[in-house]
N, C-alpha and C. Protein backbone atom coordinates (compact mmCIF):
# COMPACT_ATOMS: atom_id res chain seq x y z
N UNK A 1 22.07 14.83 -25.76
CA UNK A 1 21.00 13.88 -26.02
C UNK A 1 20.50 13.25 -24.72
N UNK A 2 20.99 12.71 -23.96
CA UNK A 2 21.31 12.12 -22.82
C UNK A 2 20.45 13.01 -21.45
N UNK A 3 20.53 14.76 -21.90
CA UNK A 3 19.80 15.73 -20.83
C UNK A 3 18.65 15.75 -21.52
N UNK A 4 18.48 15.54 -22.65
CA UNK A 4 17.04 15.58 -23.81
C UNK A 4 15.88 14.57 -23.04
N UNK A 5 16.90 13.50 -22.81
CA UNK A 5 15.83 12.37 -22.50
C UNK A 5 15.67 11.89 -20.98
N UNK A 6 16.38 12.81 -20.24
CA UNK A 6 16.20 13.26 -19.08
C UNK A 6 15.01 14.11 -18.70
N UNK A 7 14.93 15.08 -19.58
CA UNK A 7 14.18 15.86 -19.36
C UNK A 7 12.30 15.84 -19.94
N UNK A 8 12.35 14.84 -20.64
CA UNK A 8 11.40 14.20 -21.48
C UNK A 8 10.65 12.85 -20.80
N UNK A 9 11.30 12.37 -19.85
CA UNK A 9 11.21 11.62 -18.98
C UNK A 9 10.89 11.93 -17.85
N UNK A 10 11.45 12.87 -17.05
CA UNK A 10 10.48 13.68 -16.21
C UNK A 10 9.55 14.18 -15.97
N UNK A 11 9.09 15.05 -17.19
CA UNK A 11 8.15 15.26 -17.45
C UNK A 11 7.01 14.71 -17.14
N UNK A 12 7.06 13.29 -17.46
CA UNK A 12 5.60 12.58 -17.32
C UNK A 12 5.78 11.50 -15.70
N UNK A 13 6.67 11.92 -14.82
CA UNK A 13 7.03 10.91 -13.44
C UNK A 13 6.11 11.69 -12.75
N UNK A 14 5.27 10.50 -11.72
CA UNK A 14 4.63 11.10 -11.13
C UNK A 14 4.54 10.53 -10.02
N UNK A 15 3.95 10.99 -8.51
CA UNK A 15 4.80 10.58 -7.57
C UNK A 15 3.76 10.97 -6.07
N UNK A 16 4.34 10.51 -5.24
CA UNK A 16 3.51 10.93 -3.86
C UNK A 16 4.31 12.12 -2.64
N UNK A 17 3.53 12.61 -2.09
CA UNK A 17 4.15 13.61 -0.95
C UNK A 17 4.05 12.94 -0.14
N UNK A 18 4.90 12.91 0.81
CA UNK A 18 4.56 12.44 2.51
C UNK A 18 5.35 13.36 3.12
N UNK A 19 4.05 14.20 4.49
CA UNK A 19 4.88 14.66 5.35
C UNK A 19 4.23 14.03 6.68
N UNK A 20 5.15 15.00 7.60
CA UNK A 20 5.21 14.40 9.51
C UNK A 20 5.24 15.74 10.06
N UNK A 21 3.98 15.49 10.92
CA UNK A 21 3.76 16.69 12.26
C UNK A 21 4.18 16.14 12.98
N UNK A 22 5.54 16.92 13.78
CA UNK A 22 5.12 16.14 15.33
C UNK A 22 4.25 17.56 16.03
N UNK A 23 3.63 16.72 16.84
CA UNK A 23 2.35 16.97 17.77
C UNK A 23 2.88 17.67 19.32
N UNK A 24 3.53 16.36 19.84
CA UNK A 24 4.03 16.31 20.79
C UNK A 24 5.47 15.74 20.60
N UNK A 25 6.12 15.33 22.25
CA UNK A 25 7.44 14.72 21.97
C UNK A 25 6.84 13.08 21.56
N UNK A 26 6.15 12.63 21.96
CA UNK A 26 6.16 11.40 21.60
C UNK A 26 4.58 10.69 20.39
N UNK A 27 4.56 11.64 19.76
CA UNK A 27 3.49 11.51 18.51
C UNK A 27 3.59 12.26 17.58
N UNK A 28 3.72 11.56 16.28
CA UNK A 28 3.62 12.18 15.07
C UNK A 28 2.45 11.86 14.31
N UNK A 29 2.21 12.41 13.66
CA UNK A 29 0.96 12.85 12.23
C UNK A 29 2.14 12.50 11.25
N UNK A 30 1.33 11.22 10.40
CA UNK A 30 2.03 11.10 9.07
C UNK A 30 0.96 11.11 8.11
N UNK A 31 1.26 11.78 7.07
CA UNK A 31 0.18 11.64 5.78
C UNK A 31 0.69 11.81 4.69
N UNK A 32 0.10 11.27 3.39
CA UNK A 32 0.79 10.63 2.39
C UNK A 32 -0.37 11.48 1.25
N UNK A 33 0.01 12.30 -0.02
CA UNK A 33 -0.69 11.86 -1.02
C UNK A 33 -0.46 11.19 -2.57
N UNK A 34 -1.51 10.81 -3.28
CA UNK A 34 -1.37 10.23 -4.64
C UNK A 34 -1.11 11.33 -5.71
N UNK A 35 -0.45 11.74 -6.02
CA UNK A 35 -0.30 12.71 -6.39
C UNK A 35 -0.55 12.23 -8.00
N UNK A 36 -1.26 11.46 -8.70
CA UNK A 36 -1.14 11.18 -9.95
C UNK A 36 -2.49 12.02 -10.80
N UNK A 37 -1.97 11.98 -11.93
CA UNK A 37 -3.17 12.32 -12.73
C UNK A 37 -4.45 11.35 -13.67
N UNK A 38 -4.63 10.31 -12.45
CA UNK A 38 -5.28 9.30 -12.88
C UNK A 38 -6.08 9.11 -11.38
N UNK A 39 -7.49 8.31 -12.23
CA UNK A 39 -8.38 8.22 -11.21
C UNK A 39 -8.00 6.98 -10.56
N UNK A 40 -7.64 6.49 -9.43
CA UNK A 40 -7.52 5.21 -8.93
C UNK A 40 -8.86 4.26 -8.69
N UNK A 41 -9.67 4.42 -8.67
CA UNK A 41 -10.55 3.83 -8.04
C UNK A 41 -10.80 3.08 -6.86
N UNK A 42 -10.38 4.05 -5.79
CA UNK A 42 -9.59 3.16 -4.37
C UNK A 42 -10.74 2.96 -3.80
N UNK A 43 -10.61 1.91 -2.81
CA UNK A 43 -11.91 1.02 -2.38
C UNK A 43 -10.92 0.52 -0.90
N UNK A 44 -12.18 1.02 0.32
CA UNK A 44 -11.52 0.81 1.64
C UNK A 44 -11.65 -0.56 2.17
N UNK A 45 -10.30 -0.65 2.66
CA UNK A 45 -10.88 -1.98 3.34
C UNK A 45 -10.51 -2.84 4.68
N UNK A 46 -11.46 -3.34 5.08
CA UNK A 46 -11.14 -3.22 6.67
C UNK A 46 -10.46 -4.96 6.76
N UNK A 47 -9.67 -5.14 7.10
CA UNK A 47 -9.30 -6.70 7.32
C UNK A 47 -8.96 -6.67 8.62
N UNK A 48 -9.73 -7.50 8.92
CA UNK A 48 -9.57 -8.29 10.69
C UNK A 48 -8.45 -8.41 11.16
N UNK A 49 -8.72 -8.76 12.78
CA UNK A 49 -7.00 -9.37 13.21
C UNK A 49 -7.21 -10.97 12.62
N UNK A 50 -6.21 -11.84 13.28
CA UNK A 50 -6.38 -12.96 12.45
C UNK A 50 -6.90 -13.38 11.12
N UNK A 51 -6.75 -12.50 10.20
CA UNK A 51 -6.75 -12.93 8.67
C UNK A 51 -5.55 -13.47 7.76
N UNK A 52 -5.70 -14.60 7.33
CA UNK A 52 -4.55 -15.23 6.45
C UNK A 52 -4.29 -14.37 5.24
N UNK A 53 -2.91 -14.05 5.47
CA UNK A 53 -2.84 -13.41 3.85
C UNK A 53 -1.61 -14.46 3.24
N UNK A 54 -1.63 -13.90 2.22
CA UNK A 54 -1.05 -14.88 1.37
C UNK A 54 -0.01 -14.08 0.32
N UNK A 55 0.86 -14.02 -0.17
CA UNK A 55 1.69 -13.74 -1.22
C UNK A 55 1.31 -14.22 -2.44
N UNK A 56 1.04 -13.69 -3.25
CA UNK A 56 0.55 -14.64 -4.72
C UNK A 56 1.69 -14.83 -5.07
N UNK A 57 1.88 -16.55 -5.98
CA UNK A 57 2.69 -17.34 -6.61
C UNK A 57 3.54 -16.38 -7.35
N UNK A 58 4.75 -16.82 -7.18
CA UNK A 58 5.63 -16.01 -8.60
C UNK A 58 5.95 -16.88 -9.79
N UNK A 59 5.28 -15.58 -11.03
CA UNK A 59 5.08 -16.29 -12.41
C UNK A 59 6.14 -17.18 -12.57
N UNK A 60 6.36 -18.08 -13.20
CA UNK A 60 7.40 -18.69 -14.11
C UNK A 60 8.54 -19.45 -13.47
N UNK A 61 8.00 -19.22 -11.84
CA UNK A 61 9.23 -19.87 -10.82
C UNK A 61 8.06 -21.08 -9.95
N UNK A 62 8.63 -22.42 -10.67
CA UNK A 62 7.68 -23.27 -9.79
C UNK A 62 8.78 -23.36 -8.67
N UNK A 63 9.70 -23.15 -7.89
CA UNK A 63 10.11 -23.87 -6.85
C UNK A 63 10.69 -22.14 -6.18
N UNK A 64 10.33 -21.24 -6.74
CA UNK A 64 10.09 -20.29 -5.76
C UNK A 64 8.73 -20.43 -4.56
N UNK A 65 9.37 -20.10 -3.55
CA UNK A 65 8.44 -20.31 -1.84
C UNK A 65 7.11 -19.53 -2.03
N UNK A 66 5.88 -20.30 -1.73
CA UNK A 66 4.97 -19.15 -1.58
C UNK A 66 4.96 -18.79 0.46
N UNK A 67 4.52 -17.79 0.78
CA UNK A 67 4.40 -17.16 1.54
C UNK A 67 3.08 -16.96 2.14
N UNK A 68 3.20 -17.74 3.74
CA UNK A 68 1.64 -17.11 4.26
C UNK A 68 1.59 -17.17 6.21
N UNK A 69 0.97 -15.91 6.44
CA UNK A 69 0.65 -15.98 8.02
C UNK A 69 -0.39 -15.33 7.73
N UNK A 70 -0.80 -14.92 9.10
CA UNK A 70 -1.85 -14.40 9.72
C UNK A 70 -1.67 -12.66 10.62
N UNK A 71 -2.79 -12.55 10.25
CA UNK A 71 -2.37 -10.80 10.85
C UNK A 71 -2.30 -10.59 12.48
N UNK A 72 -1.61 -10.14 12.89
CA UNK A 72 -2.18 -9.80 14.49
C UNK A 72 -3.04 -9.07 14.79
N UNK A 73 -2.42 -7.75 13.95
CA UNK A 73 -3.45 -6.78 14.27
C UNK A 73 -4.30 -6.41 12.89
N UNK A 74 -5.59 -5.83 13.50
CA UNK A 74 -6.26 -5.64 11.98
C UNK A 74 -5.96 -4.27 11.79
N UNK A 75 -6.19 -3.90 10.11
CA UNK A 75 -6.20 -2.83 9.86
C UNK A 75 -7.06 -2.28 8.78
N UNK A 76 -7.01 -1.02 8.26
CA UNK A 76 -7.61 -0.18 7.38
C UNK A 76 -6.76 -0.17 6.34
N UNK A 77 -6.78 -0.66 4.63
CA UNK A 77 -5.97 -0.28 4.02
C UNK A 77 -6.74 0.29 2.56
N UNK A 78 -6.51 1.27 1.78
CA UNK A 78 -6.59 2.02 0.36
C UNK A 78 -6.02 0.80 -0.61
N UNK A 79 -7.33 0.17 -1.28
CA UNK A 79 -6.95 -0.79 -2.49
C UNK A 79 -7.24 -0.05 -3.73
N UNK A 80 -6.21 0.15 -4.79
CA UNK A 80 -6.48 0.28 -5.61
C UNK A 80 -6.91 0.08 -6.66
N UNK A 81 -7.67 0.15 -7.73
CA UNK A 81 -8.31 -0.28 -9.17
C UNK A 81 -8.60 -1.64 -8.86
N UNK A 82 -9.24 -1.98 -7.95
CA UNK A 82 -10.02 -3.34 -7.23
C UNK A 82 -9.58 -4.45 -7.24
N UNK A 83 -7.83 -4.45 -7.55
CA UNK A 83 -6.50 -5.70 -6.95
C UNK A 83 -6.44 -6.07 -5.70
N UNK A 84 -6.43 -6.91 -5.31
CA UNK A 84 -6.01 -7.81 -4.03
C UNK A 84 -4.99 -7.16 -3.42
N UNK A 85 -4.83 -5.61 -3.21
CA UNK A 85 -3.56 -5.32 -2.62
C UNK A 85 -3.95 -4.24 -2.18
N UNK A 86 -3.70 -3.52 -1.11
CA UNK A 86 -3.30 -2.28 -0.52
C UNK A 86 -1.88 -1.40 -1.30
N UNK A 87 -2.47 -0.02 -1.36
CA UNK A 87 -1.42 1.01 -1.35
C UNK A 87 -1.21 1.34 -0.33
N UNK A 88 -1.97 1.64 0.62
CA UNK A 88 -1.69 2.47 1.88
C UNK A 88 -2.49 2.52 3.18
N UNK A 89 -2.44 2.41 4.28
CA UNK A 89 -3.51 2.17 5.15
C UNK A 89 -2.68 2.13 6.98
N UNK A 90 -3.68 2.08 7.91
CA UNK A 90 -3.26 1.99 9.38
C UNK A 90 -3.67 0.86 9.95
N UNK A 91 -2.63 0.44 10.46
CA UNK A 91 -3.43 -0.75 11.53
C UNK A 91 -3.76 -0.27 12.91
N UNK A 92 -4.45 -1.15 13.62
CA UNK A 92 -4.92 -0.47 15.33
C UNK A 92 -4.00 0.11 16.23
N UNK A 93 -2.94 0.21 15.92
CA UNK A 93 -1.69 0.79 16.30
C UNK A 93 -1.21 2.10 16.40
N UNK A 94 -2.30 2.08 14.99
CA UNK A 94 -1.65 3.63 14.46
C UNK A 94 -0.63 3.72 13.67
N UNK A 95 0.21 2.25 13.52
CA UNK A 95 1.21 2.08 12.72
C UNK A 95 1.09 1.81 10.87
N UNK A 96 1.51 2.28 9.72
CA UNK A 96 1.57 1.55 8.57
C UNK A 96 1.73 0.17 8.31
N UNK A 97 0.69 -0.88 7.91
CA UNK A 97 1.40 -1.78 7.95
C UNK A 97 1.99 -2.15 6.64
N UNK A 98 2.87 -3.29 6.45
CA UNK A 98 3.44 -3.99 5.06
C UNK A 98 2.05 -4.39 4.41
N UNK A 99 1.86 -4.25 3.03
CA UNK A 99 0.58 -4.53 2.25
C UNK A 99 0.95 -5.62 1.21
N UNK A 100 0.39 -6.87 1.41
CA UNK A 100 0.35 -7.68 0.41
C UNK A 100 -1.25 -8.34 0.46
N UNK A 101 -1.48 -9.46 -0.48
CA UNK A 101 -2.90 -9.31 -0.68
C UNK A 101 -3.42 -10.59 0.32
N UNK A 102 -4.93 -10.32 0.64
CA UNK A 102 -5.19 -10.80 1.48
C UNK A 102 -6.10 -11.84 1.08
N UNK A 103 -6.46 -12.69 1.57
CA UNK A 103 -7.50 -14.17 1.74
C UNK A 103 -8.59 -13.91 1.96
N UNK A 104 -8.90 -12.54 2.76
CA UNK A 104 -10.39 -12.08 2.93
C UNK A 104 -10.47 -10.81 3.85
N UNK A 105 -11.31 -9.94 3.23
CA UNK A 105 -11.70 -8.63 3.45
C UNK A 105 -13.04 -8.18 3.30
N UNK A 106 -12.98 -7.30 3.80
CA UNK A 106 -14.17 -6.78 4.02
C UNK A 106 -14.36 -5.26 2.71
N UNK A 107 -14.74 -5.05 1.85
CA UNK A 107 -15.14 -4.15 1.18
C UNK A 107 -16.59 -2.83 1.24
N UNK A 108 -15.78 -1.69 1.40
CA UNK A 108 -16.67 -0.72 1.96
C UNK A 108 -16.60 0.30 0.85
């Protein structure tokens, strides 16, 4: 029963690829896809350096901390189904950055 619902469960998981070129000794190519069978409706978006982001409140916890700085560097990030959040994106670095939602963006 137990491999039944293993296997019934799999079935419908769905998931992302990521691979890495290296190039050279000191640069890699990383790329990621969505591998789902749903349309996201991703929407690019460019946020500045110095933009405040913010952590949204957590439900049901008034004396849980909210959370907020400012970006250093700006970046490019993939928002999905038009939430205040990044899936995926580069900052000027070239680096991934951490995605939580932001105070203000630019929509392209």
């Amino acid at each position: 029963m137990l491999i039944l619902l293993f296997v019934l469960l799999a079935s419908t998981i769905h998931g992302c690829s990521d691979f890495l070129l290296n190039t050279t000794s000191d640069q890699v190519v990383s790329a990621r896809t969505m591998d789902d069978n749903v349309t996201l409706h991703t929407l690019v978006e460019i946020i500045p350096r110095d933009t405040l982001v913010q952590e949204p409140p957590v439900r049901g916890c008034p004396d849980c901390p909210n959370y907020a700085w400012r970006t250093k560097l700006g970046f490019v990030a993939f928002n999905s189904y038009g939430y205040n959040t990044a899936d995926d994106g580069l900052n000027e670095k070239g680096r991934r950055p951490i995605f939580t939602s932001s105070a203000r963006c630019t929509r392209h």
